[in-house]
C-alpha atoms as a PDB file:
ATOM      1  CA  UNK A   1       4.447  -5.374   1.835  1.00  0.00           C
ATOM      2  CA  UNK A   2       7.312  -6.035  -0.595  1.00  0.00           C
ATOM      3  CA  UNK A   3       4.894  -4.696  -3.551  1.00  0.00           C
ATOM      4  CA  UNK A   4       4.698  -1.460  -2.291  1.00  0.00           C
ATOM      5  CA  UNK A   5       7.474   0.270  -3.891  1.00  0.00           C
ATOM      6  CA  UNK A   6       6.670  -1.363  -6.903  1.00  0.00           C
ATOM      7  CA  UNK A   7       3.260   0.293  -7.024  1.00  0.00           C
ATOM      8  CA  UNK A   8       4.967   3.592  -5.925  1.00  0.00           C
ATOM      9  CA  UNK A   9       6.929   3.489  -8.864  1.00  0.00           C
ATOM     10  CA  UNK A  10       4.088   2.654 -11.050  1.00  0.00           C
ATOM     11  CA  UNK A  11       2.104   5.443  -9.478  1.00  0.00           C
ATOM     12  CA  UNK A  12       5.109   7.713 -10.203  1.00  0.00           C
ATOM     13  CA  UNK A  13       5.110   7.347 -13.828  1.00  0.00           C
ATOM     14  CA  UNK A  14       1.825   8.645 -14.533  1.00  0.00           C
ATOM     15  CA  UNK A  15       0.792  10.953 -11.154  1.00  0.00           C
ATOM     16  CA  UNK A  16       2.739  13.538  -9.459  1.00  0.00           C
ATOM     17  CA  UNK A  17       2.441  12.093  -6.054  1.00  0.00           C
ATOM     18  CA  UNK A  18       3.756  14.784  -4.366  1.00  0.00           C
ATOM     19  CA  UNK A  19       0.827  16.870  -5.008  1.00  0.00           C
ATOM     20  CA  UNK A  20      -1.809  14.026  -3.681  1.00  0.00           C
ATOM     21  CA  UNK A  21      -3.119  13.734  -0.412  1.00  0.00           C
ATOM     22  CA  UNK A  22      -3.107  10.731   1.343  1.00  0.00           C
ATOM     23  CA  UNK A  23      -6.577   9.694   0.640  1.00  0.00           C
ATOM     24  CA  UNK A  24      -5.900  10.452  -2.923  1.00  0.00           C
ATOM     25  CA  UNK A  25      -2.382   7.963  -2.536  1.00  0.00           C
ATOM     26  CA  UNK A  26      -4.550   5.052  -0.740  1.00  0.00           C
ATOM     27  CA  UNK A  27      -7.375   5.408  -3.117  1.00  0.00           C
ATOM     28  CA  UNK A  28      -4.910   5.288  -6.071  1.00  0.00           C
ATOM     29  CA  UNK A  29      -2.523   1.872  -4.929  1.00  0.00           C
ATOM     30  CA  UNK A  30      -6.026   0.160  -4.325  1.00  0.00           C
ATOM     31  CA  UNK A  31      -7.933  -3.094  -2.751  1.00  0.00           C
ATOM     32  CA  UNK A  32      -4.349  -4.853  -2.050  1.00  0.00           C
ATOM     33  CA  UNK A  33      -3.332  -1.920   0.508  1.00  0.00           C
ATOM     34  CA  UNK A  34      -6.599  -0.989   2.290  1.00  0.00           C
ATOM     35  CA  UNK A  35      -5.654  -3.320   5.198  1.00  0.00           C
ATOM     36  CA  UNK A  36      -2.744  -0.804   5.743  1.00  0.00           C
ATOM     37  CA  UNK A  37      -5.188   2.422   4.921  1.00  0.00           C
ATOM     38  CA  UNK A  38      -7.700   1.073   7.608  1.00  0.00           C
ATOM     39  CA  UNK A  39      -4.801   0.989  10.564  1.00  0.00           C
ATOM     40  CA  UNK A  40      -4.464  -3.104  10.090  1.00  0.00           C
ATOM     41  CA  UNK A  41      -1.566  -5.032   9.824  1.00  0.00           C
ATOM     42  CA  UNK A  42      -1.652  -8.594   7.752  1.00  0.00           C
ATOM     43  CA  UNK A  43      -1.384 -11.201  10.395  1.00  0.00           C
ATOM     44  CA  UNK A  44       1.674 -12.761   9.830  1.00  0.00           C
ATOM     45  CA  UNK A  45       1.740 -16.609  11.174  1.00  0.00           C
ATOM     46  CA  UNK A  46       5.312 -18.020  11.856  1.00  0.00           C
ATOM     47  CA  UNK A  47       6.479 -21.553  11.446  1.00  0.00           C
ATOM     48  CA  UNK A  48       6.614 -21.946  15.435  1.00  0.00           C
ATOM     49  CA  UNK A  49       2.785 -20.374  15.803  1.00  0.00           C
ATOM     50  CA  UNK A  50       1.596 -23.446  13.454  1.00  0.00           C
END
């Protein structure tokens, strides 16, 4: 999830995000955040679950 204000600030420099909805936001930061769009988490695995 680290990438995400990366791609906000990417976003930033050529919409005016303000004005967006938020199926116009999802649809813009793409494929890598639908999990997030769709109401799912990444599974996250920790050293002690493997």
């Amino acid at each position: 999830m680290h990438r995400l204000p990366t791609r906000i600030k990417q976003l930033e420099m050529t919409y005016d995000l303000v004005d967006l909805t938020a199926d116009q936001l999802l649809n813009l930061l793409g494929d890598e955040f639908k999990q997030w769009a769709d109401g799912k988490r990444p599974s996250r695995t920790s050293k002690a679950d493997a």
